[in-house]
Each structure stands twice: as structure tokens, then as C-alpha cells.
C-alpha atoms as a PDB file:
ATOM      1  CA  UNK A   1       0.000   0.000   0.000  1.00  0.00           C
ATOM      2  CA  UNK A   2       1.551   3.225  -0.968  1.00  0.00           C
ATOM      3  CA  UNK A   3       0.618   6.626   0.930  1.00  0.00           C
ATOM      4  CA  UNK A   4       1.201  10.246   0.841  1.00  0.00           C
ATOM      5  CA  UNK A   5       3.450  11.885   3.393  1.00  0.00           C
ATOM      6  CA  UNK A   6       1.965  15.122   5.248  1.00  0.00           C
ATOM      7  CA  UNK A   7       5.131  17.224   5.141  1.00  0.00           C
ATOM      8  CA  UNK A   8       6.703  18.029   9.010  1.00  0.00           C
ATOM      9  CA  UNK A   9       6.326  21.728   9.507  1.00  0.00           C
ATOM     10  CA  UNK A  10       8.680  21.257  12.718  1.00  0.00           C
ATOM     11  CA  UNK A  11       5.298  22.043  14.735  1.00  0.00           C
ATOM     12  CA  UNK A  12       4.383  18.800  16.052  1.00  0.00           C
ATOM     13  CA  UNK A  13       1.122  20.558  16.972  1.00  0.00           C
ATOM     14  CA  UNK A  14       0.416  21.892  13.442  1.00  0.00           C
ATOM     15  CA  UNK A  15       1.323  18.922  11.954  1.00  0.00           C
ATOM     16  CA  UNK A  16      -0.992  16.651  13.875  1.00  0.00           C
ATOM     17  CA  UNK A  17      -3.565  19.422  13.042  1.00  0.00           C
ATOM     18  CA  UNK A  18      -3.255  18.851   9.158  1.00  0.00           C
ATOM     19  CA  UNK A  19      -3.068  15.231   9.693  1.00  0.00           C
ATOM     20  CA  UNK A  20      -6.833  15.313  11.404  1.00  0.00           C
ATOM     21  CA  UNK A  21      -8.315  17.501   8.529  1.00  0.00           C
ATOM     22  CA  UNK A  22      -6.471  15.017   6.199  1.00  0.00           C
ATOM     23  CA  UNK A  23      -7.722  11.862   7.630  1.00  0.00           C
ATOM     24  CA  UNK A  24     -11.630  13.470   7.721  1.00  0.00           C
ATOM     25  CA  UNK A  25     -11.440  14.427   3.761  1.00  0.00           C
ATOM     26  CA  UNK A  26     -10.265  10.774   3.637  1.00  0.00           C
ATOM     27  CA  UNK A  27     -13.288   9.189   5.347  1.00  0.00           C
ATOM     28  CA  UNK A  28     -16.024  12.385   3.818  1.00  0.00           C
ATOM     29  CA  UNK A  29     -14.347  11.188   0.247  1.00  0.00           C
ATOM     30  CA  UNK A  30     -14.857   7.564   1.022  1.00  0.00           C
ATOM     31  CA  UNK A  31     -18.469   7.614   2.359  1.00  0.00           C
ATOM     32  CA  UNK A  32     -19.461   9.453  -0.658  1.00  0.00           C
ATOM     33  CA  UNK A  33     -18.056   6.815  -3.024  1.00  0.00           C
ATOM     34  CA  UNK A  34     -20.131   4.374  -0.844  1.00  0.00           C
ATOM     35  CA  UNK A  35     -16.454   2.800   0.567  1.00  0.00           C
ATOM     36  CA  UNK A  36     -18.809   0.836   3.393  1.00  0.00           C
ATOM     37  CA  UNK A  37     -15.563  -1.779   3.007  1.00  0.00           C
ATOM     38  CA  UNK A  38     -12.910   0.285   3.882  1.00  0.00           C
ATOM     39  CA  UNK A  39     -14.183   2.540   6.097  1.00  0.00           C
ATOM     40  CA  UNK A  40     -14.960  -0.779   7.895  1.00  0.00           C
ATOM     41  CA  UNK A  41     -11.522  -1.467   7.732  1.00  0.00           C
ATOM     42  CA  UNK A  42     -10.246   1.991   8.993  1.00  0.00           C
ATOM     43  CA  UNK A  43     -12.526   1.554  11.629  1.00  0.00           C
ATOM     44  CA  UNK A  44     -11.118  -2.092  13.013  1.00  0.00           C
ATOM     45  CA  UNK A  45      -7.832  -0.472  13.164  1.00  0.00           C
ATOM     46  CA  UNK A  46      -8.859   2.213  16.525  1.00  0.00           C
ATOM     47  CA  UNK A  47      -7.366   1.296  19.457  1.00  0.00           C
ATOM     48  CA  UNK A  48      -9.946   0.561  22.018  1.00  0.00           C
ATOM     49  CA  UNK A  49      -9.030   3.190  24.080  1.00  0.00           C
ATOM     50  CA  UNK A  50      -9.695   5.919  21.490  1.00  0.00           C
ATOM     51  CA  UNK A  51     -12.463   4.112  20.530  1.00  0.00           C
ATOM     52  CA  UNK A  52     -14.020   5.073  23.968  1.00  0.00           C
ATOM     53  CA  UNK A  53     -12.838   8.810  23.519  1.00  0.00           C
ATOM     54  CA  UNK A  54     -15.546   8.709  20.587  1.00  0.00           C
ATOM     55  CA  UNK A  55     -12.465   7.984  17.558  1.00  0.00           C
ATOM     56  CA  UNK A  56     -14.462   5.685  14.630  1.00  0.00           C
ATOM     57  CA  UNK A  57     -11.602   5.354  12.111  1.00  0.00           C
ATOM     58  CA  UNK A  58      -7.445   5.109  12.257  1.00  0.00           C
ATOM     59  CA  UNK A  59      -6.642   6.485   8.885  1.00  0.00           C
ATOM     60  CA  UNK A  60      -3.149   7.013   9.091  1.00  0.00           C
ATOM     61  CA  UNK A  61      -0.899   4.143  10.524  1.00  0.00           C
ATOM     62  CA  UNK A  62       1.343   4.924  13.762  1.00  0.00           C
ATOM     63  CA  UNK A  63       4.568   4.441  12.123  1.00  0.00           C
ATOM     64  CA  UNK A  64       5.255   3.991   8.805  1.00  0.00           C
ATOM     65  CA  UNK A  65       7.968   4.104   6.024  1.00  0.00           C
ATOM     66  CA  UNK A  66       7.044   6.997   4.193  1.00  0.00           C
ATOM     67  CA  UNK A  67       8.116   8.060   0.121  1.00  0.00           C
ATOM     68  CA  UNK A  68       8.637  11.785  -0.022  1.00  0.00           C
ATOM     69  CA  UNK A  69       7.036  13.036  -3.404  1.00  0.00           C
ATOM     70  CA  UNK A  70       8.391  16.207  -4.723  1.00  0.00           C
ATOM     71  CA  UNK A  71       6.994  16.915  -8.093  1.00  0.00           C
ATOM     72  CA  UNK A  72       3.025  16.762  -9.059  1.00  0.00           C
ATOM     73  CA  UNK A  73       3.791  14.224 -11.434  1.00  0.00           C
ATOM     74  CA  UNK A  74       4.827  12.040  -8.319  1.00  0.00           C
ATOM     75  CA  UNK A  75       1.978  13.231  -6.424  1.00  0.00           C
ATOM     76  CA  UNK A  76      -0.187  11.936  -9.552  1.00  0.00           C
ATOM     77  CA  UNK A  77       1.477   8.968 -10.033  1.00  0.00           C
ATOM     78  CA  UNK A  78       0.867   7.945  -6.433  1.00  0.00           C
ATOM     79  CA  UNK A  79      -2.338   8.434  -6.388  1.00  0.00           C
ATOM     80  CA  UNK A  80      -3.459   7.269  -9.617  1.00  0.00           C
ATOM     81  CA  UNK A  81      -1.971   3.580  -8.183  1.00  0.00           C
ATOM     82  CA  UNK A  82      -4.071   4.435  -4.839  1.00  0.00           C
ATOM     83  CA  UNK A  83      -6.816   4.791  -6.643  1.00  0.00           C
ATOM     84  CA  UNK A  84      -5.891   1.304  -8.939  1.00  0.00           C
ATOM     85  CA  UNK A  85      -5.906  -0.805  -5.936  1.00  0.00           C
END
């Protein structure tokens, strides 16, 4: 599985931030295509503590080794074979 790397602003804070807005486009984008299957699986991956805190779905992995893209054509690229799997 390939995946796009939020670029570190060097405020942890900030960066977290744009993660959360990030992962909530992810899930908006996915309901609308009528995703029921992976939001299913985003959802098995919360920790049962969060769960209780009211989190429904881990989209972003805890660690992870990450592919910096620095072009749009990478950008593209990555997401067109997102998209094809």
C-alpha cells in the first residue's frame, strides 16, 4: 500500500492538526463513493481506548515508512496507483 506523506512543519502541533483535517477528507471522500468496506476497515484499526474517547476510524498508521514526493507528477502517479488498488 503506498501513501502520501503530510510534510513536518517542525510544529508537532500543526502537523498533527493537518493530519486530522487530512484523515476526515479521507473518510467524507470515502463515504461518498459508498467505501462501506474500507471505512470498515479503517474503523477495526482504533485502538480501544480511542475508541471510547468517541475515535471511529485510524486512517493514518502509527509508524510507517514513508516516500517523499516532490513533483506533481509524483503526487499523480501515487495516487493514480491508490486509486488502482
Amino acid at each position: 500500500m503506498e501513501c502520501l506523506r503530510v510534510p513536518e512543519t517542525g510544529n508537532s502541533e500543526g502537523d498533527e492538526e493537518s493530519k486530522r483535517f487530512l484523515a476526515y477528507e479521507i473518510v467524507k471522500r470515502l463515504k461518498s463513493l459508498g467505501r462501506d468496506d474500507l471505512l470498515t476497515i479503517l474503523s477495526e484499526g482504533v485502538q480501544e481506548m480511542e475508541r471510547k474517547k468517541g475515535k471511529r476510524h485510524q486512517v493514518f498508521r502509527l509508524s510507517f515508512d514513508a516516500k517523499e514526493l516532490y513533483t506533481l507528477k509524483d503526487i499523480e502517479g501515487a495516487l493514480d496507483y491508490i486509486h488502482g488498488n
